[in-house]
N, C-alpha and C. Protein backbone atom coordinates (compact mmCIF):
# COMPACT_ATOMS: atom_id res chain seq x y z
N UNK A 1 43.14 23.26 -33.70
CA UNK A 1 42.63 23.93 -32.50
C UNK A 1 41.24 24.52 -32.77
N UNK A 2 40.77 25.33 -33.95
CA UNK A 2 39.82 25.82 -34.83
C UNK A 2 38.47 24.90 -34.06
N UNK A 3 39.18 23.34 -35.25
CA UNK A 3 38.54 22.50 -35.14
C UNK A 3 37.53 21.50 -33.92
N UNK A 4 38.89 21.87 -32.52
CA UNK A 4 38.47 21.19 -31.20
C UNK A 4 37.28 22.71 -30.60
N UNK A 5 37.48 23.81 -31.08
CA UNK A 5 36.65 24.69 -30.53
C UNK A 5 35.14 24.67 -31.42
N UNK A 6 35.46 24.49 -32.57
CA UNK A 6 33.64 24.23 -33.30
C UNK A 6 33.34 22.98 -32.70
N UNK A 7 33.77 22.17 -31.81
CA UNK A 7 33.01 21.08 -31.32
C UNK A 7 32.87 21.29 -30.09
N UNK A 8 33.41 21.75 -29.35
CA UNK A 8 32.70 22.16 -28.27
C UNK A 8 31.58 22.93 -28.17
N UNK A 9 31.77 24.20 -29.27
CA UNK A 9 30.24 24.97 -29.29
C UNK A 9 29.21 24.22 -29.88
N UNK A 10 29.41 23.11 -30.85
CA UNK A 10 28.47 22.59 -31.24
C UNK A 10 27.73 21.71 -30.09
N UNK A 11 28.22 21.40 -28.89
CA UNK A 11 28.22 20.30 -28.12
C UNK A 11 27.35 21.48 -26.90
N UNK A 12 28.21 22.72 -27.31
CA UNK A 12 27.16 23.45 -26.10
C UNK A 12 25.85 23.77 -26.95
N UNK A 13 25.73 23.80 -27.66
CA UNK A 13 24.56 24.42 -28.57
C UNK A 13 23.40 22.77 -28.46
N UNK A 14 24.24 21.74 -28.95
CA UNK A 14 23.17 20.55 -28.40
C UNK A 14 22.97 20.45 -27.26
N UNK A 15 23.83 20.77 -26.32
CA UNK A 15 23.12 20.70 -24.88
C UNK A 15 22.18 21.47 -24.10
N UNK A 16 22.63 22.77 -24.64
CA UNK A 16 21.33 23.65 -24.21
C UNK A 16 20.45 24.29 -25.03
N UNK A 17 20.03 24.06 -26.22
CA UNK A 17 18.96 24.04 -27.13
C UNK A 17 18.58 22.71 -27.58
N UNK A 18 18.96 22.04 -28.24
CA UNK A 18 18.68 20.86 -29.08
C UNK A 18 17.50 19.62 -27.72
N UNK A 19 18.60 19.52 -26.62
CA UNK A 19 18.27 18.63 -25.78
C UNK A 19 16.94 18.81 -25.45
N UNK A 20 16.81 20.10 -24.45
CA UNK A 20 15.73 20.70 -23.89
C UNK A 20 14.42 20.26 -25.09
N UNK A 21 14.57 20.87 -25.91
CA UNK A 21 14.12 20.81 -26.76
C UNK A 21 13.31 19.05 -27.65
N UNK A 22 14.20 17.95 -27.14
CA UNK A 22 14.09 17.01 -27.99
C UNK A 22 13.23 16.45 -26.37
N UNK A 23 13.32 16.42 -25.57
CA UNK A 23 12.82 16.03 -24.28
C UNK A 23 11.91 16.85 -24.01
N UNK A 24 11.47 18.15 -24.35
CA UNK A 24 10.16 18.35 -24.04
C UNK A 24 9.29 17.80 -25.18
N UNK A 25 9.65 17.00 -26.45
CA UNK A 25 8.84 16.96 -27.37
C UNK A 25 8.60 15.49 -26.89
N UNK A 26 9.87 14.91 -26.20
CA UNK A 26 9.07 13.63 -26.10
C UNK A 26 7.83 13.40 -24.78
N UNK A 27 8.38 14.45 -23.75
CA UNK A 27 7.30 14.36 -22.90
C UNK A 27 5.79 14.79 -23.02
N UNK A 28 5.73 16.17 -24.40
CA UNK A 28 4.58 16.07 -24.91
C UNK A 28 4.17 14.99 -25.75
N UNK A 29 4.92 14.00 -26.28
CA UNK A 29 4.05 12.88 -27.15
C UNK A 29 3.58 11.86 -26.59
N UNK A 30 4.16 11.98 -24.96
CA UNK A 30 3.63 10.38 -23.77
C UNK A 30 4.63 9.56 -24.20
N UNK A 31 6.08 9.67 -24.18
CA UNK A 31 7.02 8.98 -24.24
C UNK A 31 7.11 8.62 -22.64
N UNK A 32 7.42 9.24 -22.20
CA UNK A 32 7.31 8.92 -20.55
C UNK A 32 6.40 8.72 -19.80
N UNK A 33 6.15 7.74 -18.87
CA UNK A 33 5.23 6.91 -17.91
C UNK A 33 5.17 8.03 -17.51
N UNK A 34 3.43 8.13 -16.70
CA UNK A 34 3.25 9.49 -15.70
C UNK A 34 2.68 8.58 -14.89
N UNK A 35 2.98 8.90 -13.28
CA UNK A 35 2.71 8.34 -12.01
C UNK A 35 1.48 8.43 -12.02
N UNK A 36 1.08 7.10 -11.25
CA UNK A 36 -0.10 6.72 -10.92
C UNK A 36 -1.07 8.17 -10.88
N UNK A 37 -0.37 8.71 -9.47
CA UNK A 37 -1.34 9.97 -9.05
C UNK A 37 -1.59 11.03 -10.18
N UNK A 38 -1.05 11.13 -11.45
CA UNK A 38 -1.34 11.54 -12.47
C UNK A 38 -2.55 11.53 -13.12
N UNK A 39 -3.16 10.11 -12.92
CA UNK A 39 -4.33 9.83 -13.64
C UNK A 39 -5.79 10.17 -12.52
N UNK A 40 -4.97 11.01 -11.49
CA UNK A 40 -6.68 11.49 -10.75
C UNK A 40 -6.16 12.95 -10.74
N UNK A 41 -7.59 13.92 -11.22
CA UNK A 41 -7.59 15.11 -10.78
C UNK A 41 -8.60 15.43 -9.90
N UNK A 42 -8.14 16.65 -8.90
CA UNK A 42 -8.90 16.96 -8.00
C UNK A 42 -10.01 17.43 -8.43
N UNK A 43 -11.10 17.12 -7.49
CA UNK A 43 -12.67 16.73 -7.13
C UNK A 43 -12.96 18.54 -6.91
N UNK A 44 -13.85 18.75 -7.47
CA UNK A 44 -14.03 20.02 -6.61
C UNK A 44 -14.82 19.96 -5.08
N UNK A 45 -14.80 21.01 -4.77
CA UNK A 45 -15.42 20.60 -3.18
C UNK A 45 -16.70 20.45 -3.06
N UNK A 46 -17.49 21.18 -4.69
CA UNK A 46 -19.33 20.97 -4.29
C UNK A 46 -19.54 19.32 -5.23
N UNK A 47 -18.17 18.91 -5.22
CA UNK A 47 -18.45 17.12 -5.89
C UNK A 47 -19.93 17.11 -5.19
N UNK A 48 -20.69 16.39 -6.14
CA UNK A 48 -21.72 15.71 -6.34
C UNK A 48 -21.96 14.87 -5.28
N UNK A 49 -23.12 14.91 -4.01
CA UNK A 49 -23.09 13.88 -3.03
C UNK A 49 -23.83 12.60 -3.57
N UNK A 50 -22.85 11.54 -2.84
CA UNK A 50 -23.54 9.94 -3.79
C UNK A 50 -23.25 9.22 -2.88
N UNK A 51 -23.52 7.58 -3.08
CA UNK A 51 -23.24 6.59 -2.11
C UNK A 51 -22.07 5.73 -3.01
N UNK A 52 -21.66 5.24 -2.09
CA UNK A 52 -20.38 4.37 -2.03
C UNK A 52 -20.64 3.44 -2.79
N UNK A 53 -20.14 2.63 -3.87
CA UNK A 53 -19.58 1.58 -4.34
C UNK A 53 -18.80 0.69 -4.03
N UNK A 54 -17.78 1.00 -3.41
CA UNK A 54 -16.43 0.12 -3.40
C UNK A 54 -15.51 0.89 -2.51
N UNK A 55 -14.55 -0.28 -1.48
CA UNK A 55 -14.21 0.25 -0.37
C UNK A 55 -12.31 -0.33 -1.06
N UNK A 56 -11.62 0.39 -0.80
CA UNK A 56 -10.42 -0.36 -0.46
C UNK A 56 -9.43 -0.01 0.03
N UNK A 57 -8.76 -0.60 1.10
CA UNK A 57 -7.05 -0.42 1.55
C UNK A 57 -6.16 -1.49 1.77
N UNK A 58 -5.16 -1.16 0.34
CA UNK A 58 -4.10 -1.86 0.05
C UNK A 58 -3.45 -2.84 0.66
N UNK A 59 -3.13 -1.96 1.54
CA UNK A 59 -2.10 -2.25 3.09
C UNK A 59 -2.89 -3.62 3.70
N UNK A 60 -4.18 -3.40 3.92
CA UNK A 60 -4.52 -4.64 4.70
C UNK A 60 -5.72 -5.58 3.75
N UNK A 61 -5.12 -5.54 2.77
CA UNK A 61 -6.08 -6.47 2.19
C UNK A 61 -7.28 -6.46 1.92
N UNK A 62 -7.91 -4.95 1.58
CA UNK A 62 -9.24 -5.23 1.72
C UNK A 62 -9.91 -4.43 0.75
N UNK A 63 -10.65 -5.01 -0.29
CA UNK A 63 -11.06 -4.55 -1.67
C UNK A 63 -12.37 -5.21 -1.75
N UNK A 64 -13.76 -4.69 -1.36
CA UNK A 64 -14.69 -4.92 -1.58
C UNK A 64 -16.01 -4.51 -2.56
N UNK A 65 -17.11 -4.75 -2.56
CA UNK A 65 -18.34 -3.92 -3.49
C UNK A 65 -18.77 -3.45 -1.55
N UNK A 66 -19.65 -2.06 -2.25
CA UNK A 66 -20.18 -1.56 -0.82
C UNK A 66 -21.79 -1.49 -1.37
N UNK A 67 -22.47 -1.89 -0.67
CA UNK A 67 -24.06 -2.09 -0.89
C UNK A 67 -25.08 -1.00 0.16
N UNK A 68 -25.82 -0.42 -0.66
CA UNK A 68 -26.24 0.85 0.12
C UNK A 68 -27.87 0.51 0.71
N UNK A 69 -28.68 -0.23 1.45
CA UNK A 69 -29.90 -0.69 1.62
C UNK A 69 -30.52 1.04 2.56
N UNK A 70 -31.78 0.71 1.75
CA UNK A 70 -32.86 2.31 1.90
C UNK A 70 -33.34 1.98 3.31
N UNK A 71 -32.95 1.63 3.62
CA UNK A 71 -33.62 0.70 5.18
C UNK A 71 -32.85 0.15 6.23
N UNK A 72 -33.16 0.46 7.59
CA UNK A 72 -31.75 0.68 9.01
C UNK A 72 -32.54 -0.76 9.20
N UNK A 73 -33.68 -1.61 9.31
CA UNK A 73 -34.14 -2.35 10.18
C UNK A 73 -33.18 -3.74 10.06
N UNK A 74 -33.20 -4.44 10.72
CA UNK A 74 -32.62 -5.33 10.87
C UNK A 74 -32.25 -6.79 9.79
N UNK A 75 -33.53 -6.90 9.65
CA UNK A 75 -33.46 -8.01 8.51
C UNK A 75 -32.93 -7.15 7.31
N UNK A 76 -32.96 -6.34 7.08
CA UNK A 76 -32.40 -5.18 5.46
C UNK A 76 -31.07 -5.30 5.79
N UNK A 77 -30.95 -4.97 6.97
CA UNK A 77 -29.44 -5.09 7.02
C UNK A 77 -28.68 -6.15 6.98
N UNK A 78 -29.15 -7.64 7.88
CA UNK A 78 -28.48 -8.71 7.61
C UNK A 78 -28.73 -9.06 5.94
N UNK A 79 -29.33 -8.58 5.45
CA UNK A 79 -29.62 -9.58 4.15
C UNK A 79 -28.55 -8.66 3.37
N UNK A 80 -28.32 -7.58 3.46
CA UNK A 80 -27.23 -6.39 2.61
C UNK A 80 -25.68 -7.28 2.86
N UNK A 81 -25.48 -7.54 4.38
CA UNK A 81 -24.90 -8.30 4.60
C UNK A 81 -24.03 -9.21 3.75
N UNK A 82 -24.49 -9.78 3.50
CA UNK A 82 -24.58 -11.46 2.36
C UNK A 82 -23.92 -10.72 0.92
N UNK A 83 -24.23 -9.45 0.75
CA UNK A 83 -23.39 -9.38 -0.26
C UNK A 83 -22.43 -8.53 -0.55
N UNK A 84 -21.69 -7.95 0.51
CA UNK A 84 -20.92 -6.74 0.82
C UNK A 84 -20.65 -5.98 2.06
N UNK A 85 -19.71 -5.31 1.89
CA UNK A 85 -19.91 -4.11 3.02
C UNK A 85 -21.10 -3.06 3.25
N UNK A 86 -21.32 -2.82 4.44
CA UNK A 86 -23.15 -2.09 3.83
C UNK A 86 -22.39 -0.62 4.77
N UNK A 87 -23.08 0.23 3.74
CA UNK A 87 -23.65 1.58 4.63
C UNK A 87 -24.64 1.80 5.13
N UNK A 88 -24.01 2.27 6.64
CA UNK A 88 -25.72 2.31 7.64
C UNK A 88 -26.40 3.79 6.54
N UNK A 89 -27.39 3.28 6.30
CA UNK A 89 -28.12 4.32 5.68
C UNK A 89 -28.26 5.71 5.99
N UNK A 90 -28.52 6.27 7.24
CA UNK A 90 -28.23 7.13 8.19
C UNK A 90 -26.95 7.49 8.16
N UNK A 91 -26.01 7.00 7.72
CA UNK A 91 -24.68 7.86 8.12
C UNK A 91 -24.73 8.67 6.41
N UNK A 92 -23.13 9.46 6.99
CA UNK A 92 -22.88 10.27 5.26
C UNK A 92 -22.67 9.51 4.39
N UNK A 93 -22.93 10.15 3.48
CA UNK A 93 -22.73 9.48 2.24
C UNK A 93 -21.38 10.56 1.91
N UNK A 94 -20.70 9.81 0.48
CA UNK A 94 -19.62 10.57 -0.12
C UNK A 94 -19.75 11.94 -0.83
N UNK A 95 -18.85 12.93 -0.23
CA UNK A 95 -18.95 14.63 -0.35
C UNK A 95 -19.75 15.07 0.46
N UNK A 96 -20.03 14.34 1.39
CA UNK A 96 -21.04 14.97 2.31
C UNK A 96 -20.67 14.97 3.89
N UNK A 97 -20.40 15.91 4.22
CA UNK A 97 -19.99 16.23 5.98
C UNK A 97 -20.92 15.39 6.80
N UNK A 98 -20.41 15.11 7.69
CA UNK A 98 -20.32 13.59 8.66
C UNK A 98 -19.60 12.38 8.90
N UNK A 99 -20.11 11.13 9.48
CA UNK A 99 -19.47 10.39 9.53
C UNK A 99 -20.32 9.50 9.16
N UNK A 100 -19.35 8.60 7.81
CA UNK A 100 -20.17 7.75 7.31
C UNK A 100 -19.57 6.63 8.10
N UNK A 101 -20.71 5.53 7.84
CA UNK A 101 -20.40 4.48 9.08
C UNK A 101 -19.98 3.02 7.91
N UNK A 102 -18.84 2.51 7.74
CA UNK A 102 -19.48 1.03 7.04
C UNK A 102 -19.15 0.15 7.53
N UNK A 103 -19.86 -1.06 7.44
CA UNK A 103 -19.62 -2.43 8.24
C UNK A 103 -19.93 -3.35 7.77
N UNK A 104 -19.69 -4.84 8.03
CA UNK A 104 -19.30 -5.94 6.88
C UNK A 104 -19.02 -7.18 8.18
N UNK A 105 -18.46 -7.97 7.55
CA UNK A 105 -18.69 -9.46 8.60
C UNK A 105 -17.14 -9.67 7.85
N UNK A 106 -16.43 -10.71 9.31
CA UNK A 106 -15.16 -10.89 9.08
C UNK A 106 -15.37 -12.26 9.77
N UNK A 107 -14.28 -12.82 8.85
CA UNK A 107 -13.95 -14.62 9.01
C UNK A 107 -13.20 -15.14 9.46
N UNK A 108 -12.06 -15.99 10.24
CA UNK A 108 -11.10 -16.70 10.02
C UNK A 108 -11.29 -17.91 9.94
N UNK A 109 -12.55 -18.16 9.53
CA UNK A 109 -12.53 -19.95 9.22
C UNK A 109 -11.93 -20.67 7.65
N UNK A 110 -11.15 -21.78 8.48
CA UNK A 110 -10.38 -22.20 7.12
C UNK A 110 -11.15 -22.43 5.19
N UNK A 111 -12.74 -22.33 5.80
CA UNK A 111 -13.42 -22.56 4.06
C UNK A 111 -14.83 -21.73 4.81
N UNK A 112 -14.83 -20.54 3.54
CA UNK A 112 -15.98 -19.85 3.84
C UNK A 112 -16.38 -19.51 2.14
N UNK A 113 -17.57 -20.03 2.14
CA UNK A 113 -18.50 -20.17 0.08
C UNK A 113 -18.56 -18.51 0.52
N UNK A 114 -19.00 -17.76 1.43
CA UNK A 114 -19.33 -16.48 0.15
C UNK A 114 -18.58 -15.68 0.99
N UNK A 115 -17.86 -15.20 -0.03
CA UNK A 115 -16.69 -13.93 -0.13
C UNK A 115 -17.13 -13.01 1.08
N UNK A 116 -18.46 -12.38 1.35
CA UNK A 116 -19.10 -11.39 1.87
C UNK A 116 -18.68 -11.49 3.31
N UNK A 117 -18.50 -12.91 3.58
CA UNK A 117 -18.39 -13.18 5.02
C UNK A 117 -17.26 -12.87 6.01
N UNK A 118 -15.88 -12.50 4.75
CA UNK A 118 -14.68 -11.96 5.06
C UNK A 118 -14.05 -11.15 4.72
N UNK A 119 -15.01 -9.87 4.19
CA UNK A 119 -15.09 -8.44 3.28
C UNK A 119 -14.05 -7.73 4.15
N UNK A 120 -14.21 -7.96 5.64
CA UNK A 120 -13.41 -6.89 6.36
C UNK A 120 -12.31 -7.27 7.09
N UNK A 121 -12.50 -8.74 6.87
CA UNK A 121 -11.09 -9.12 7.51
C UNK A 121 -9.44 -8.40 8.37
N UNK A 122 -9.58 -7.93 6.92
CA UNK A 122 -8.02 -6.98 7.33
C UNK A 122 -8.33 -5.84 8.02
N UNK A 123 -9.40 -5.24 8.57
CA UNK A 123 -9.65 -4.16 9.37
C UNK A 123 -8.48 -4.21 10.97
N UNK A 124 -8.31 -5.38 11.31
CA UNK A 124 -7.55 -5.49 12.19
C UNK A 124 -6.14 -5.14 11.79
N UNK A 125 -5.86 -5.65 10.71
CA UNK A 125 -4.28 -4.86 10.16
C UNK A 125 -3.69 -3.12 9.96
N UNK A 126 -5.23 -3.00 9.99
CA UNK A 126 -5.25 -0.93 9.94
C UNK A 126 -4.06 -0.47 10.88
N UNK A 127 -3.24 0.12 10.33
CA UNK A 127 -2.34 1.18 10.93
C UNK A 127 -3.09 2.44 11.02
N UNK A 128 -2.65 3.23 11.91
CA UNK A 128 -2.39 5.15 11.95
C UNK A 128 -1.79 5.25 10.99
N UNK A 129 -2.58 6.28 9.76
CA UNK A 129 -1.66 6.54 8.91
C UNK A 129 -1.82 5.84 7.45
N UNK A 130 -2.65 4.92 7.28
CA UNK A 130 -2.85 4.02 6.39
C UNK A 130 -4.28 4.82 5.55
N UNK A 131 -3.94 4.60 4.34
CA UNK A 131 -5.48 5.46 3.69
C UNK A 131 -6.28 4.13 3.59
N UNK A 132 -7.26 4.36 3.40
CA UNK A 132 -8.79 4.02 2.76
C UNK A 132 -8.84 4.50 1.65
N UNK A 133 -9.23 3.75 0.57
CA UNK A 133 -9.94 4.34 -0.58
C UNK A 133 -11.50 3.96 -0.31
N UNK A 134 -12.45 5.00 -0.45
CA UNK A 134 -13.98 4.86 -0.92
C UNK A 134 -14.56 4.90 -2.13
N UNK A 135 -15.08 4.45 -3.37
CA UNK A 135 -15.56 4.74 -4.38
C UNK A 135 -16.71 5.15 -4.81
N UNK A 136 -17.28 6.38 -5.39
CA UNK A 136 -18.25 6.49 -5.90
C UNK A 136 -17.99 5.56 -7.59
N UNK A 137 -18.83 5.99 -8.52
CA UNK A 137 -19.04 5.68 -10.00
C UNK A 137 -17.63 6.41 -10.02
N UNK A 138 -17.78 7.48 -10.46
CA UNK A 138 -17.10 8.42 -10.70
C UNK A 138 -15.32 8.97 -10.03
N UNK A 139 -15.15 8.91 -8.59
CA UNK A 139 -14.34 9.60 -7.92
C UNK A 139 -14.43 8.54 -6.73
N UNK A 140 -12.42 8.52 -6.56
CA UNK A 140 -12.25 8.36 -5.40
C UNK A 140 -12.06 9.05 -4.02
N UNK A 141 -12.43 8.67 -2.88
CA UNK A 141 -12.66 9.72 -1.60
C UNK A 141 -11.52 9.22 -0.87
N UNK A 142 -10.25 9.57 -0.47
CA UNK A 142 -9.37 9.13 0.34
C UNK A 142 -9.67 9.52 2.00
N UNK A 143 -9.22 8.41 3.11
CA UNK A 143 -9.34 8.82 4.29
C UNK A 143 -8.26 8.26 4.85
N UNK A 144 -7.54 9.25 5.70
CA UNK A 144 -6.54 8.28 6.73
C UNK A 144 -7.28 7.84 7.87
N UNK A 145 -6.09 6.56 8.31
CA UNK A 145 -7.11 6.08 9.30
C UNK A 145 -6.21 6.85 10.41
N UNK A 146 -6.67 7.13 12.07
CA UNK A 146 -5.80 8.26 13.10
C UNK A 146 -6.66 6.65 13.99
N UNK A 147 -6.84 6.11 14.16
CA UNK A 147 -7.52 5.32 15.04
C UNK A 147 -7.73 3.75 14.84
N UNK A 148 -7.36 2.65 15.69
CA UNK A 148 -8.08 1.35 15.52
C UNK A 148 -8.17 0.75 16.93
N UNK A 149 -9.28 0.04 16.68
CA UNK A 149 -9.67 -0.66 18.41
C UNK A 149 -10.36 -1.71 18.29
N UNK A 150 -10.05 -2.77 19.35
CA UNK A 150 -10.92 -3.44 19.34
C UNK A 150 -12.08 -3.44 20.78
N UNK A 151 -13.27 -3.80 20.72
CA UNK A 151 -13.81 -3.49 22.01
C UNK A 151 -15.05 -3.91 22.04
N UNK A 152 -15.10 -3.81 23.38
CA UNK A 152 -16.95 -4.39 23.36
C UNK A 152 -17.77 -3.99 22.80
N UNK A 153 -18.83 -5.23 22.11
CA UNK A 153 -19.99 -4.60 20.45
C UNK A 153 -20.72 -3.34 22.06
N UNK A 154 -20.99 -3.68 22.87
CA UNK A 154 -21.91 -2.86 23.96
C UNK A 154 -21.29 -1.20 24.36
N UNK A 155 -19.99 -1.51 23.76
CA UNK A 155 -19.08 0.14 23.86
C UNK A 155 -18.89 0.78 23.06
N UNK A 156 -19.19 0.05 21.39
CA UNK A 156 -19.36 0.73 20.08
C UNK A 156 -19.95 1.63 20.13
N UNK A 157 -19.48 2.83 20.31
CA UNK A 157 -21.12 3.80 20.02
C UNK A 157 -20.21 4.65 18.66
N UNK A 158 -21.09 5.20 17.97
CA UNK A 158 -20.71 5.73 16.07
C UNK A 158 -21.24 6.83 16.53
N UNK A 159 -21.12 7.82 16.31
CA UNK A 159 -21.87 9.48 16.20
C UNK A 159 -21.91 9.70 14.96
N UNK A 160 -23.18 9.56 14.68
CA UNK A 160 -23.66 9.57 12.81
C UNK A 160 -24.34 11.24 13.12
N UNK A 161 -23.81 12.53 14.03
CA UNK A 161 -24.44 13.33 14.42
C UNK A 161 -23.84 14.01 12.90
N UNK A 162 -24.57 15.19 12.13
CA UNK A 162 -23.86 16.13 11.26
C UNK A 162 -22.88 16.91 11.83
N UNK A 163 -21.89 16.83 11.37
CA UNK A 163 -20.04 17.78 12.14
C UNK A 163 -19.49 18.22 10.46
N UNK A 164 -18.78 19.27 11.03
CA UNK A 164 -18.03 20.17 9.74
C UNK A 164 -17.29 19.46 9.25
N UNK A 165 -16.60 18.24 9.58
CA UNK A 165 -15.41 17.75 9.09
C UNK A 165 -16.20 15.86 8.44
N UNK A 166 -15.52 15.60 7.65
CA UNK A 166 -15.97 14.32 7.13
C UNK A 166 -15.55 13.28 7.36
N UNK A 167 -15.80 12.74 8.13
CA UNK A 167 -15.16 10.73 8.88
C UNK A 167 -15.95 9.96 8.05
N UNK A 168 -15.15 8.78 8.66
CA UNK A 168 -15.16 7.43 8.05
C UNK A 168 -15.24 6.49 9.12
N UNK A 169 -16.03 5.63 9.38
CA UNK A 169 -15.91 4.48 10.57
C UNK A 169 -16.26 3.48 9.78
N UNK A 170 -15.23 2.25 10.18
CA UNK A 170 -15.51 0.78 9.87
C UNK A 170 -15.55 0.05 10.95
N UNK A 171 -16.71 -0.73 10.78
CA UNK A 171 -16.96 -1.84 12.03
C UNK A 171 -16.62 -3.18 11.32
N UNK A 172 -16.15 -4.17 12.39
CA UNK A 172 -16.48 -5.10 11.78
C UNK A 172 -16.15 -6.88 13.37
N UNK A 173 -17.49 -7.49 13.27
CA UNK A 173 -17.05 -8.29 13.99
C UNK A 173 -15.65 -9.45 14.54
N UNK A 174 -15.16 -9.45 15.60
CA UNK A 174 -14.10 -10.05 15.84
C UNK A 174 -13.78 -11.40 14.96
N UNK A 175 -15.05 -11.98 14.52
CA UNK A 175 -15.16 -13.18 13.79
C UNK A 175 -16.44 -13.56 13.71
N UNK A 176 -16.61 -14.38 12.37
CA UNK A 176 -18.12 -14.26 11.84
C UNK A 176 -18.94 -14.83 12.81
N UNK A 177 -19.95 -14.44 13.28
CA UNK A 177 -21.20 -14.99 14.68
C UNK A 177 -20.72 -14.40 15.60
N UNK A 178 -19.95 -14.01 15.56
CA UNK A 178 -18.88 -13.53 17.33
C UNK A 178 -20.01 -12.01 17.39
N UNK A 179 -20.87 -11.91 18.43
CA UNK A 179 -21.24 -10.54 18.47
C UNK A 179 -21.03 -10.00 19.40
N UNK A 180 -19.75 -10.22 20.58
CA UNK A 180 -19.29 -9.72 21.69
C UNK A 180 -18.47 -8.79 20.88
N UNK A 181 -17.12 -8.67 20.48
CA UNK A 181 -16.29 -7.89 20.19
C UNK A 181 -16.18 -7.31 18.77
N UNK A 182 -15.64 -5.91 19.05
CA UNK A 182 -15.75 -5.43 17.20
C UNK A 182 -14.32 -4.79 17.29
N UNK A 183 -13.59 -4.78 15.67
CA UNK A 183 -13.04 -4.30 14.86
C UNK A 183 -13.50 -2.35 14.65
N UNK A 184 -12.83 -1.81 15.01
CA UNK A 184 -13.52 -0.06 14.58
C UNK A 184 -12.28 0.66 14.35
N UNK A 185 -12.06 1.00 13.22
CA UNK A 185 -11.10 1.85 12.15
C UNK A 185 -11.89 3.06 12.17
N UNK A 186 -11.18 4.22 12.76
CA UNK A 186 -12.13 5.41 12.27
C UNK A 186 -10.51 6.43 11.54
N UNK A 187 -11.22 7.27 10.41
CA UNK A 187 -10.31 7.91 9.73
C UNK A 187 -10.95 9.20 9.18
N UNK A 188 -9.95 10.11 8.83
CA UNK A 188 -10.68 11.93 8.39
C UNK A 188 -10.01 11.74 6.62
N UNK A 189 -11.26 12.16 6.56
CA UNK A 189 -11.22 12.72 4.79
C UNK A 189 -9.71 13.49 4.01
N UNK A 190 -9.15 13.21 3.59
CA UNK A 190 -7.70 14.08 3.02
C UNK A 190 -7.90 14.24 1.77
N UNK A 191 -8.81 14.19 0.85
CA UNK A 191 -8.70 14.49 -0.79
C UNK A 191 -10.13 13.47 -1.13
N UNK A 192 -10.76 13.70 -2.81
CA UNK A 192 -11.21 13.58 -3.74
C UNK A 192 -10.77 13.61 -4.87
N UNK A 193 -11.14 12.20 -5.60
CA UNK A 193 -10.19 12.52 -7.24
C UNK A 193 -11.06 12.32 -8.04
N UNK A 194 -11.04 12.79 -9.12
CA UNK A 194 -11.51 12.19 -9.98
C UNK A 194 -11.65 11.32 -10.59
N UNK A 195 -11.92 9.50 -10.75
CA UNK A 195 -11.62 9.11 -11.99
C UNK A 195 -11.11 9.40 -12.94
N UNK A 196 -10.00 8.70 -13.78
CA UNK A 196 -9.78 8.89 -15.36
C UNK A 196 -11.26 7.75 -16.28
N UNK A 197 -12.28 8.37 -17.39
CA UNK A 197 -12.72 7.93 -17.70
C UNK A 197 -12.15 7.29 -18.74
N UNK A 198 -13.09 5.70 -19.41
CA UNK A 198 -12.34 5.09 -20.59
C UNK A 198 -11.17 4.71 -19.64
């Protein structure tokens, strides 16, 4: 009887010292996977204002380079075109209050040579509710999207005006040459992360 009672205390003594104990040592050595969202820490709020790199949301397929041209005129812009999603120069840039504007050319033709031509494709797949990732070098800028439409290019209007709160608008034509109808995803800022560097 002695005997069945030193094993139970021994059994309580490994369970509530020993264990605790052997499991916090493995979670300090990185025995255990840490979730994705682990590897970003929050941005502070005077983050560094910069331009965009790289656009992406999961959900609809759409992972591009974002190309920033110093210049609104027309030919700057079609030629930015050709190799990415472009930011209208004039809108915000990332950490910076407003609404940044980006826009890109979308395809459904069965063979298209440069990638650029169907950067935004999935803009039509945008749900309410769906994030955006934006990339600087450094930090990602998350946005939900609260909005998608399609509508006449002549009813597009963007308010690139300065406002307290930080948007996101994506344009993008109904199909490549099509310049009657547009694609417009607009979404509000919810977080900044940091990169993990290395």
């Amino acid at each position: 009887m002695a005997e069945k009672s030193f094993d139970f205390i021994a059994f309580l003594v490994f369970l509530v010292v020993l264990f605790p104990a052997f499991f916090g040592l493995c979670y300090a050595t990185g025995c255990f996977p840490e979730e994705e969202a682990d590897a970003l820490t929050e941005a502070k709020e005077d983050f560094e204002i910069t331009e965009p790199v790289r656009i992406s949301a999961q959900k609809a397929g759409i992972d591009f380079e974002v190309v920033n041209p110093q210049n609104s005129d027309i030919k700057t812009l079609d030629a930015a075109l050709s190799y990415g999603v472009v930011r209208y120069p004039d809108s915000a840039r990332l950490g910076e209050r407003g609404n940044m504007l980006l826009f890109g050319h979308s395809s459904f033709l069965p063979i298209v040579r440069n990638p650029a031509y169907k950067a935004l494709n999935g803009v039509k797949n945008l749900k309410e509710g769906d994030i955006i990732s934006v990339y600087s070098e450094k930090a990602e800028y998350r946005y939900k999207v609260n909005k998608v439409t399609l509508a006449a290019a002549e009813d597009v209007l963007v308010d690139l005006r300065k406002t307290e709160g930080r948007k996101l608008t994506i344009s993008t034509c109904n199909s490549f040459g099509a310049k009657e109808e547009r694609y417009v995803a607009e979404a509000e800022f919810v977080g900044s992360y940091l990169l993990e560097s290395g």
